[in-house]
N, C-alpha and C. Protein backbone atom coordinates (compact mmCIF):
# COMPACT_ATOMS: atom_id res chain seq x y z
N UNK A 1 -89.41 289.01 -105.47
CA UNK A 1 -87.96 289.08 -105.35
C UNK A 1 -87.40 287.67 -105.49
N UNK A 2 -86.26 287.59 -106.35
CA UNK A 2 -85.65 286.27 -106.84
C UNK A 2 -84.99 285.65 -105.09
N UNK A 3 -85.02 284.27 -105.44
CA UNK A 3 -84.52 283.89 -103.74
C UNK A 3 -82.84 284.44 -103.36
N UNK A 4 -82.03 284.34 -104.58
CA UNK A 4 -80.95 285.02 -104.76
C UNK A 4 -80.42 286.52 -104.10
N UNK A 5 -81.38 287.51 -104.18
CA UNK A 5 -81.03 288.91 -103.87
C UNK A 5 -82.14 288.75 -102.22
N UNK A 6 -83.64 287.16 -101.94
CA UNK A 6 -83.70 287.84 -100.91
C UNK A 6 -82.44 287.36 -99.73
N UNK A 7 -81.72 286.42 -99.98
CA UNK A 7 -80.71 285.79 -99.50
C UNK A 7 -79.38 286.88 -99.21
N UNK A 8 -79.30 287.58 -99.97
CA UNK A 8 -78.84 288.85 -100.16
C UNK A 8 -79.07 289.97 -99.18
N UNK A 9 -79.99 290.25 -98.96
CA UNK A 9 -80.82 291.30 -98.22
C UNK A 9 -80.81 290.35 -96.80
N UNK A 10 -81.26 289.37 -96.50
CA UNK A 10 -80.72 289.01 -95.06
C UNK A 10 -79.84 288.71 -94.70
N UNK A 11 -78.90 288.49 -95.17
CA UNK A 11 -77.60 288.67 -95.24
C UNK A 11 -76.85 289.61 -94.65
N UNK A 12 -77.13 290.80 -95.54
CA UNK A 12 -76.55 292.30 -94.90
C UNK A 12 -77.43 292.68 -93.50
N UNK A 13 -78.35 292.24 -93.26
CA UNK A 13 -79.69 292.82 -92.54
C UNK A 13 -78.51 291.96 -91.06
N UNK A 14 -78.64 290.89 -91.38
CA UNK A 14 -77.95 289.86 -89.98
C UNK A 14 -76.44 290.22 -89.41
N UNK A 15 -76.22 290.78 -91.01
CA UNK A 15 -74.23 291.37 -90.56
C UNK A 15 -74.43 292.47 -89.60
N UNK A 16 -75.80 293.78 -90.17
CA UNK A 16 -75.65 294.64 -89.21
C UNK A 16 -76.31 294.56 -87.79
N UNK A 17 -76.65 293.15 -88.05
CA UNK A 17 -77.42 293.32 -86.30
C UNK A 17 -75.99 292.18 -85.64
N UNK A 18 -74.81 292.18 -85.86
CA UNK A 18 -73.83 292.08 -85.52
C UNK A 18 -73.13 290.29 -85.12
N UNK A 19 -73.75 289.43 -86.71
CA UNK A 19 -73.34 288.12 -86.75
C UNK A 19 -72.59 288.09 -88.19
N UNK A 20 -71.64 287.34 -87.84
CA UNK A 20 -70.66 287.14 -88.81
C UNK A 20 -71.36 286.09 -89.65
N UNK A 21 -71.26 286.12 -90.61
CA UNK A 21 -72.07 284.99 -91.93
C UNK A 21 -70.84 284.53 -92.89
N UNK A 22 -70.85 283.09 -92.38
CA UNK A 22 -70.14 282.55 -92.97
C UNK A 22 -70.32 281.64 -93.74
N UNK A 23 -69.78 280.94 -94.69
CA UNK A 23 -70.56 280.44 -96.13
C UNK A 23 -69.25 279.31 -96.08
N UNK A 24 -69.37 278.10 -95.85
CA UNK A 24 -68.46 276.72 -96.10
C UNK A 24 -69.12 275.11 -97.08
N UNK A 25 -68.26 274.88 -96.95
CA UNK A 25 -69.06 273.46 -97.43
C UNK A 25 -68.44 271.85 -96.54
N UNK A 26 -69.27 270.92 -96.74
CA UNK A 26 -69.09 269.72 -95.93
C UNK A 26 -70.66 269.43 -95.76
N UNK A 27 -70.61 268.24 -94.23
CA UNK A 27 -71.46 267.41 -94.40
C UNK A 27 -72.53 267.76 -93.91
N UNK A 28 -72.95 269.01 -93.27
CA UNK A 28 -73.94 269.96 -92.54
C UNK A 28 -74.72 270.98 -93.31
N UNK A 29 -75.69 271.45 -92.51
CA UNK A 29 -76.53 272.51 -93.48
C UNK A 29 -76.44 274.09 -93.06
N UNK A 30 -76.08 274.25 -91.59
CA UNK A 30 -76.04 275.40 -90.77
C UNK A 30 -76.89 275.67 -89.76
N UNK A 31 -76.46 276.51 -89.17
CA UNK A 31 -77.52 277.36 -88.06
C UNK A 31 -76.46 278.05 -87.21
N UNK A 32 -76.82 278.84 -86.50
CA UNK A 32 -76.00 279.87 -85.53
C UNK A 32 -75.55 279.65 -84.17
N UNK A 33 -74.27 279.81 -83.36
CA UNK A 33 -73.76 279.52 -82.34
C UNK A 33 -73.22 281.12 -82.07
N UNK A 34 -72.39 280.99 -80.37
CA UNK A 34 -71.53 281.92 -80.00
C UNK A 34 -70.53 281.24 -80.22
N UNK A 35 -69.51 282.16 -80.69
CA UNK A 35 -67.92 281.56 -80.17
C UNK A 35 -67.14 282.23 -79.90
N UNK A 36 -66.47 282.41 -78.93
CA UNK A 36 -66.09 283.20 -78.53
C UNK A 36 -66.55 284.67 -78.50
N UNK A 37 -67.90 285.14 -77.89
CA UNK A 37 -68.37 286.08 -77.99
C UNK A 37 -69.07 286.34 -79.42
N UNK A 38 -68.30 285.97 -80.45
CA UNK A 38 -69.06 285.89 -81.39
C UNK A 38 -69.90 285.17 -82.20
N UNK A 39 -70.91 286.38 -82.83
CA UNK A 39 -72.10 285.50 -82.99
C UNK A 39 -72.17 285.36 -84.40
N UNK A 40 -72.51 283.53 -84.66
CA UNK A 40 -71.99 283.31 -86.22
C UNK A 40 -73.48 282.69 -86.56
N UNK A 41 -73.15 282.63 -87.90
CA UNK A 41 -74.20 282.19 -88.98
C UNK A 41 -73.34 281.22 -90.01
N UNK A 42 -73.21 279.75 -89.95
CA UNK A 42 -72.63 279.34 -90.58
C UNK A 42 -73.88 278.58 -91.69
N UNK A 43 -73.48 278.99 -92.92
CA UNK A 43 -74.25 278.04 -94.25
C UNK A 43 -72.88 277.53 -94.82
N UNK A 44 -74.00 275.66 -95.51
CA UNK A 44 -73.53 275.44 -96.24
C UNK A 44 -73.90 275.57 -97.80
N UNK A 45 -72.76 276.29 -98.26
CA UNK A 45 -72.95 276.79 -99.83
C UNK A 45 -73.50 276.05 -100.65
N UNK A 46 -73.32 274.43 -100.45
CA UNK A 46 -73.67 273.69 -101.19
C UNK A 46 -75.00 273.63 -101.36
N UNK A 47 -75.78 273.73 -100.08
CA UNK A 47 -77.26 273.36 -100.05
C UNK A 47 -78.04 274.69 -100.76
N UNK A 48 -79.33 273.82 -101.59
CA UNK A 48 -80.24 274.73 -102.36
C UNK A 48 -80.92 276.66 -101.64
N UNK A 49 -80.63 277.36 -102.01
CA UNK A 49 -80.38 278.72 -101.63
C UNK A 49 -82.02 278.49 -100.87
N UNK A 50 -82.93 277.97 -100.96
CA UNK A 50 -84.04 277.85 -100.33
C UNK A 50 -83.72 277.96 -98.72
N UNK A 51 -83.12 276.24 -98.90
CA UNK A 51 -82.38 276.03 -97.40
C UNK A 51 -81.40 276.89 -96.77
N UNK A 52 -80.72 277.76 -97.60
CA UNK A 52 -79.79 278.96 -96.85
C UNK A 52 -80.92 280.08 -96.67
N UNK A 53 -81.47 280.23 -97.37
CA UNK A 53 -82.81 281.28 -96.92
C UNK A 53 -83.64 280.84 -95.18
N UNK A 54 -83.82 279.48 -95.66
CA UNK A 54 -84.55 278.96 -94.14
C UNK A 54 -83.29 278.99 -92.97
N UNK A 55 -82.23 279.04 -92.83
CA UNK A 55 -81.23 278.97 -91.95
C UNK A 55 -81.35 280.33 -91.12
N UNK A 56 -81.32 281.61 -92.22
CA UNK A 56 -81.57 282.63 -92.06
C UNK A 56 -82.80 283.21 -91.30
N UNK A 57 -84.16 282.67 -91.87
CA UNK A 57 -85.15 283.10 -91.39
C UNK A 57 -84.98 282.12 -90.13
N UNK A 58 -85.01 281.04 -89.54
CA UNK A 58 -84.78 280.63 -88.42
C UNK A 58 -84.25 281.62 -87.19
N UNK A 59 -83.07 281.82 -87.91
CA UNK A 59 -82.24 283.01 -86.93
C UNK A 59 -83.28 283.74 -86.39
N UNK A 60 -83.43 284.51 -87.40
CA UNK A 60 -84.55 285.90 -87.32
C UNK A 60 -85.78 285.91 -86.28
N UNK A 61 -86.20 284.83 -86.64
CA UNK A 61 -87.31 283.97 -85.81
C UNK A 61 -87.12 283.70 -84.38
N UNK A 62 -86.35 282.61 -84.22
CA UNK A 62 -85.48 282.44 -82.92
C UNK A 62 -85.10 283.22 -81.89
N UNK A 63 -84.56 284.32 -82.64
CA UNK A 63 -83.89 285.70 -81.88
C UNK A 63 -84.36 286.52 -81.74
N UNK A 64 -85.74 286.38 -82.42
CA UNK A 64 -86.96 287.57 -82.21
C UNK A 64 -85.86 288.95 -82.66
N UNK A 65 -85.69 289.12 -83.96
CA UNK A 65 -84.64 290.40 -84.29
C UNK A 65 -85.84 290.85 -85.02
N UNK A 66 -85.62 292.26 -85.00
CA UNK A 66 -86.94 293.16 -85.19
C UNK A 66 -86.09 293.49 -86.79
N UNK A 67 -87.09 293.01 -87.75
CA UNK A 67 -87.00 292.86 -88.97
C UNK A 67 -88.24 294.21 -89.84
N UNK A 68 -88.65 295.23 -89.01
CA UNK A 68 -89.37 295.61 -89.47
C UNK A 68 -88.91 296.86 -90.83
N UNK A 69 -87.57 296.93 -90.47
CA UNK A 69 -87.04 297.74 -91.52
C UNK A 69 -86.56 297.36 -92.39
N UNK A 70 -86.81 296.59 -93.08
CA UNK A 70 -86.67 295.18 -94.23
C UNK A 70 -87.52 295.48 -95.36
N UNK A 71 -87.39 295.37 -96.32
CA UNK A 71 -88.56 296.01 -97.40
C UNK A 71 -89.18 294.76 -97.14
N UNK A 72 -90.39 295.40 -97.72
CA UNK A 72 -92.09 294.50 -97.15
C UNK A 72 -91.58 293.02 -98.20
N UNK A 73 -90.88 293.07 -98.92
CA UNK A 73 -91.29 291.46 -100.09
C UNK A 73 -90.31 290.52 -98.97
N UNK A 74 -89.08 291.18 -98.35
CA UNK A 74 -88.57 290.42 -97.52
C UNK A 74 -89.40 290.01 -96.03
N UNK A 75 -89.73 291.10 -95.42
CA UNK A 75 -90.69 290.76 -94.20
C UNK A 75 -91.82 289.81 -94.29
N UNK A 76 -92.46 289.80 -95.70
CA UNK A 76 -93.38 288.93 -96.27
C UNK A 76 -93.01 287.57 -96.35
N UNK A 77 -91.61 287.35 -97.28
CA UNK A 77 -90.89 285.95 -96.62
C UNK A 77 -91.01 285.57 -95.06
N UNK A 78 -90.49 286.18 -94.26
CA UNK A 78 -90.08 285.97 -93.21
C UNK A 78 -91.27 285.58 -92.36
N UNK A 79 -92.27 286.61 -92.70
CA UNK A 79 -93.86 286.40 -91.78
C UNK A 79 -94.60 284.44 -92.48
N UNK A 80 -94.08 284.30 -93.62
CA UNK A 80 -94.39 282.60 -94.50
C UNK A 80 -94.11 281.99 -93.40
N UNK A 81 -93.02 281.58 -93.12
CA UNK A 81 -92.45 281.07 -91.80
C UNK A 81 -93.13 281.43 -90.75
N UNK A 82 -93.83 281.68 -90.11
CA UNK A 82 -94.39 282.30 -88.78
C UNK A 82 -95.76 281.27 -89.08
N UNK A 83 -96.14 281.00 -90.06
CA UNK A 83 -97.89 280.82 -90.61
C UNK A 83 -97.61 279.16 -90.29
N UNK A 84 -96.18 278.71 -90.67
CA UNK A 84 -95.68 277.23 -91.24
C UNK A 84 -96.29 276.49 -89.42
């Protein structure tokens, strides 16, 4: 799977486990906070979709979010990270 569509797929996967994903640019790379109750995912657009992929899988990781209903090429990303 191109890094494009898996960026894609965690994406929607993180909206429905109920974080807003937000996409800006400036002098930062991202990672996730509360604010006001809500729970965000801020990337910056600018940086190589690799690094918005790793922002993502961090989350995932971090928050221990049960990713098992993810098609296997994405869970397979995600488990890379676990090995690192």
């Amino acid at each position: 799977m191109k890094p494009k569509r898996l960026l894609e797929q965690l994406s929607v996967f993180l909206r429905a486990q109920d974080f807003d994903v937000l996409y800006g640019a400036g002098a930062f790379s991202g990672g996730h906070c509360v604010i006001n109750e809500n729970r965000v995912i801020v990337v910056n657009k600018r940086i190589p979709v690799e690094e918005q992929l790793s922002i993502f899988v961090s989350v995932v990781l971090e928050l221990d979010l049960d990713y098992s209903e993810l098609k296997n090429e994405v869970q397979n990303y995600i488990k890379r990270y676990i090995s690192q």
